[in-house]
Protein backbone atom coordinates (compact mmCIF):
# COMPACT_ATOMS: atom_id res chain seq x y z
CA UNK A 1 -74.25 -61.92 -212.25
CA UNK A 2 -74.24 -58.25 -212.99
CA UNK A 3 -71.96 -57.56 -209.87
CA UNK A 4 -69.71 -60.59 -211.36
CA UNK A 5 -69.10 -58.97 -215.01
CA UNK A 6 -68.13 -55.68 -213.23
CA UNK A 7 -65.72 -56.75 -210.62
CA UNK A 8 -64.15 -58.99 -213.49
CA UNK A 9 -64.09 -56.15 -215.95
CA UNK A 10 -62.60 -53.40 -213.12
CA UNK A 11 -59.97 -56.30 -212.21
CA UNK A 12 -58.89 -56.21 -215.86
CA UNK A 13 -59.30 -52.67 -216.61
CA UNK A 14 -56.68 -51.97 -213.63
CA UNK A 15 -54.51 -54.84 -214.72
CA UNK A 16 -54.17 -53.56 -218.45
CA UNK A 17 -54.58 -50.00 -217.88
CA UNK A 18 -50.48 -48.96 -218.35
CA UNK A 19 -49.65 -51.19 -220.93
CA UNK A 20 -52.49 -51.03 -223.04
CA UNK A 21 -52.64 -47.15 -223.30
CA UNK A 22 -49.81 -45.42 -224.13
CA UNK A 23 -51.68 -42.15 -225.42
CA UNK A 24 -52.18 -42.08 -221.52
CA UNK A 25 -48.30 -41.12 -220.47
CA UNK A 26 -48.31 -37.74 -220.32
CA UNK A 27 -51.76 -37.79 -218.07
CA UNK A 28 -49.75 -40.66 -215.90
CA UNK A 29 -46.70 -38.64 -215.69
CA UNK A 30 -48.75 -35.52 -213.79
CA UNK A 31 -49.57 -38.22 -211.26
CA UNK A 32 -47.82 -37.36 -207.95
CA UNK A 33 -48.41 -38.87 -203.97
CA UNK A 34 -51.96 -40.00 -203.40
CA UNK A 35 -52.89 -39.22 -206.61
CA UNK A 36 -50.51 -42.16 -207.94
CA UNK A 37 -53.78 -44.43 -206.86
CA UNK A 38 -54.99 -43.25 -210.18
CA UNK A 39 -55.40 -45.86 -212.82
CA UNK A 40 -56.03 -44.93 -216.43
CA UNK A 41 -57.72 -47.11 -218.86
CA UNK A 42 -59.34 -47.27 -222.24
CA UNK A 43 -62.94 -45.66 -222.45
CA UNK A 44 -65.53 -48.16 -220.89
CA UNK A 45 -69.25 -47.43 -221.29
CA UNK A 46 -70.58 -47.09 -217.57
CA UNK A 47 -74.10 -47.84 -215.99
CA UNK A 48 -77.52 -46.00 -216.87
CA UNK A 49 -79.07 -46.70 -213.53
CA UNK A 50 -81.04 -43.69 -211.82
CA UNK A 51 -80.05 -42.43 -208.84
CA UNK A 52 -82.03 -39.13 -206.87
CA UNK A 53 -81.39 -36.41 -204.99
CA UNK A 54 -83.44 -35.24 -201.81
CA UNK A 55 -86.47 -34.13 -203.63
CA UNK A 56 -86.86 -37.46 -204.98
CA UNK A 57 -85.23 -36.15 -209.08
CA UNK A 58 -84.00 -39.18 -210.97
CA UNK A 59 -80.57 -38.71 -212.27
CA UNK A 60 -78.32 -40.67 -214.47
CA UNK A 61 -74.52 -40.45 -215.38
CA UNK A 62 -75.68 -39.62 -219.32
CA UNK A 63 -77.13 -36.00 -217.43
CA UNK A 64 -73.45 -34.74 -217.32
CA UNK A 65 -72.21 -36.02 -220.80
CA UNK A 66 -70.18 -33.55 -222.56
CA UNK A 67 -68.10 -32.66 -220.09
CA UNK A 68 -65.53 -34.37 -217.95
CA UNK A 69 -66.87 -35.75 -215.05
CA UNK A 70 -65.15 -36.71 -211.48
CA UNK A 71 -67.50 -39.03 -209.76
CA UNK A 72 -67.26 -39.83 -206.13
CA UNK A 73 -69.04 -42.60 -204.07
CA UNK A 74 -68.99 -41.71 -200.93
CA UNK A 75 -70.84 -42.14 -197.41
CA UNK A 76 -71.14 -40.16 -194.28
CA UNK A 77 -70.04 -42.71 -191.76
CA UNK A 78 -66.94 -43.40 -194.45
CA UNK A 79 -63.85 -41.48 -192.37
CA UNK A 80 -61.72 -41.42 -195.27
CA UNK A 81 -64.66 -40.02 -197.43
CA UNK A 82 -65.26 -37.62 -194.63
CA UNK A 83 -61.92 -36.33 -194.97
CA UNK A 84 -61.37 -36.20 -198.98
CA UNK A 85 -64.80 -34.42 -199.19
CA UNK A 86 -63.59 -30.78 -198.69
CA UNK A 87 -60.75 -31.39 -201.03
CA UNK A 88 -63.88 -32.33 -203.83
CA UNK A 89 -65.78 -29.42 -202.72
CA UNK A 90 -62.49 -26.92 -203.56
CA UNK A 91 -61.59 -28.89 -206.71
CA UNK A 92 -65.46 -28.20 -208.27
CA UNK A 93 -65.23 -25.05 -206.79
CA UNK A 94 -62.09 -23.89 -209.01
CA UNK A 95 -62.54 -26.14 -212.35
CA UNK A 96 -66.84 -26.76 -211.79
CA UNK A 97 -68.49 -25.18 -215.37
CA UNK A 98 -68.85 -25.98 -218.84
CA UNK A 99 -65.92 -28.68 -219.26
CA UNK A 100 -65.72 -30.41 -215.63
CA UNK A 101 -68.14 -31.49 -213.08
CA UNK A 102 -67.42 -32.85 -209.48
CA UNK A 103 -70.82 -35.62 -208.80
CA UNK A 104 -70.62 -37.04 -205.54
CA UNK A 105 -72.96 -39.98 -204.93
CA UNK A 106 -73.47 -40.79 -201.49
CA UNK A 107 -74.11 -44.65 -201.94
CA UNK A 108 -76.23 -46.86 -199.53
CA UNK A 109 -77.40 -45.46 -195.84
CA UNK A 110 -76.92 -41.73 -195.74
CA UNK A 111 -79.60 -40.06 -194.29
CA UNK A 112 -80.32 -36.59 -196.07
CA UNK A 113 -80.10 -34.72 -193.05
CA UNK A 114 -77.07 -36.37 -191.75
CA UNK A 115 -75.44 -35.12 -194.92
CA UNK A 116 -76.39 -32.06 -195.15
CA UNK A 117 -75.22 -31.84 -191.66
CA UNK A 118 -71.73 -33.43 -192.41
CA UNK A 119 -71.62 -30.82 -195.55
CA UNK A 120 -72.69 -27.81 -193.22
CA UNK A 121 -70.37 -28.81 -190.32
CA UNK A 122 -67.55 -28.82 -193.14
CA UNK A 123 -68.54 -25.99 -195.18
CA UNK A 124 -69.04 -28.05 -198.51
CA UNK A 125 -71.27 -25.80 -200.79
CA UNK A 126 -70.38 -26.67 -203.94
CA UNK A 127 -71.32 -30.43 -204.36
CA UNK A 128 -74.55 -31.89 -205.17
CA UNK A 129 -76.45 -34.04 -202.74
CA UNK A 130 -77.33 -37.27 -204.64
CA UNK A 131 -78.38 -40.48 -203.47
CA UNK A 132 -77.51 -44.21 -204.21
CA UNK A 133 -79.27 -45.74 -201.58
CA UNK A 134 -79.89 -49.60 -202.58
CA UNK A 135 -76.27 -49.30 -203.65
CA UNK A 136 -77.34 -50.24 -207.88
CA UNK A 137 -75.08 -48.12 -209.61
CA UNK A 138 -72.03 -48.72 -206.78
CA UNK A 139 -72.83 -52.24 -207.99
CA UNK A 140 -73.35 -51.49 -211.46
CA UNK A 141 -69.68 -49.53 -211.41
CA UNK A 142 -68.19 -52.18 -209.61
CA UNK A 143 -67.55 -49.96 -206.44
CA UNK A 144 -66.25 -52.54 -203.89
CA UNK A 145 -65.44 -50.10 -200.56
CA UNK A 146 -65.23 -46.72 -200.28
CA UNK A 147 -64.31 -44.08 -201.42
CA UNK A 148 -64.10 -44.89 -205.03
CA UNK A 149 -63.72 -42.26 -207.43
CA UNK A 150 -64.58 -42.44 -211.30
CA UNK A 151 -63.25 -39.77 -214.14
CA UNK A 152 -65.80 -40.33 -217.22
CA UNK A 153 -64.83 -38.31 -220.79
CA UNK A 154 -67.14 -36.23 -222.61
CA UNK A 155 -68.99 -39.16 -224.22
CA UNK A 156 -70.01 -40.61 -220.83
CA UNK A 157 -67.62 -43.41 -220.54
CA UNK A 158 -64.92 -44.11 -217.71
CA UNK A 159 -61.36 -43.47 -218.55
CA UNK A 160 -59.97 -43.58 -214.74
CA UNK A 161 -60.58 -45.07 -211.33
CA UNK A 162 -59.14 -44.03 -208.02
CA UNK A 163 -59.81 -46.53 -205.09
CA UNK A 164 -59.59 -44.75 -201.67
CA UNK A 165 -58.90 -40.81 -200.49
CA UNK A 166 -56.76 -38.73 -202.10
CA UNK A 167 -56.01 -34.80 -202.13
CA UNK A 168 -58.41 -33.70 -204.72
CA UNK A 169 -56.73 -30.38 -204.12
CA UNK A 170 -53.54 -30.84 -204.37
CA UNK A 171 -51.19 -29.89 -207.22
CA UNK A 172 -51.32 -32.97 -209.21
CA UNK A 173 -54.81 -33.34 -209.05
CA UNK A 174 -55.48 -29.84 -210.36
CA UNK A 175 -52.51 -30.48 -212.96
CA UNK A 176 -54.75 -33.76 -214.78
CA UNK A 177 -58.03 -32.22 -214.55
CA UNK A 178 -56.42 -28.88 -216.17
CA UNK A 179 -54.93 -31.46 -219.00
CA UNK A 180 -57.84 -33.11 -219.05
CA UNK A 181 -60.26 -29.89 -220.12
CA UNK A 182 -57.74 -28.48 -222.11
CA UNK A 183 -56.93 -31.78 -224.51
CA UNK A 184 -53.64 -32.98 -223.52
């Protein structure tokens, strides 16, 4: 039922996003090429179900409140995933700190050592390593495939979705996070 109330509320948060939020524009109008995939919507309180990292630490979505968060669900046998991931690692890299966060989530089978394989191989060293792996809070968010990628405000809540890869790097990306932490 839970799974349900999500899909039906993502459906109409993606559906209602550009009409119902016109405070929005300016944050649309930065969007440029993959980035375009980026839907806006009014704040929506997300799920409170833990998730760990490899030592077994319980973490929820609340532990980065107060600062803009870009959360990816992701998985190591997920090719486009594979190849958006160093584009997240250079994006926390530049704007990680007291107003932004990059979280990626690697939801369902991911062994630890397979990913911190995949990150060495790649040369990611500036993204957590955090585990979903009964898939809750991918069901909780209503994450159906992957990648999915959720921007939550200060208060906690999610105020965009981005379903599939996209150059996290890239010009436009950098240009909505930077209006994003400074209040546009």
């Amino acid at each position: 039922m839970r799974w349900f109330r999500s899909a039906v509320l993502y459906t109409a948060l993606a559906l209602g996003a550009n009409a119902a939020f016109a405070d929005t524009a300016s944050l649309e109008a930065l969007r440029d090429g993959s980035m375009k995939k980026l839907v806006f919507s009014d704040p929506v309180d997300v799920s409170q179900v833990v998730f760990t990292d490899p030592e077994g630490g319980e973490h929820r979505l609340a532990d980065w409140q107060g600062k803009y968060v870009l959360v990816n669900f992701w998985a190591t046998w997920c090719a486009p995933c594979r190849k958006e991931m160093p584009m997240l690692d250079a994006l926390q890299a530049e704007f990680g700190g007291e107003t932004f966060e990059v979280v990626t989530i690697a939801t369902g089978r991911n062994a630890v050592p397979a990913i911190k394989r995949f990150f060495e191989e790649i040369g990611v060293s500036h993204l957590p390593i955090l585990l979903d792996p009964k898939q809750e809070l991918a069901r909780e968010m209503a994450v159906l495939g992957l990648p999915i990628t959720i921007i939550l405000n200060p208060e906690g809540q999610e105020i965009a979705r981005l379903r599939g890869d996209a150059e996290w790097d890239g010009e436009s990306a950098k240009a909505i996070i930077t209006a994003l932490v400074s209040g546009s």
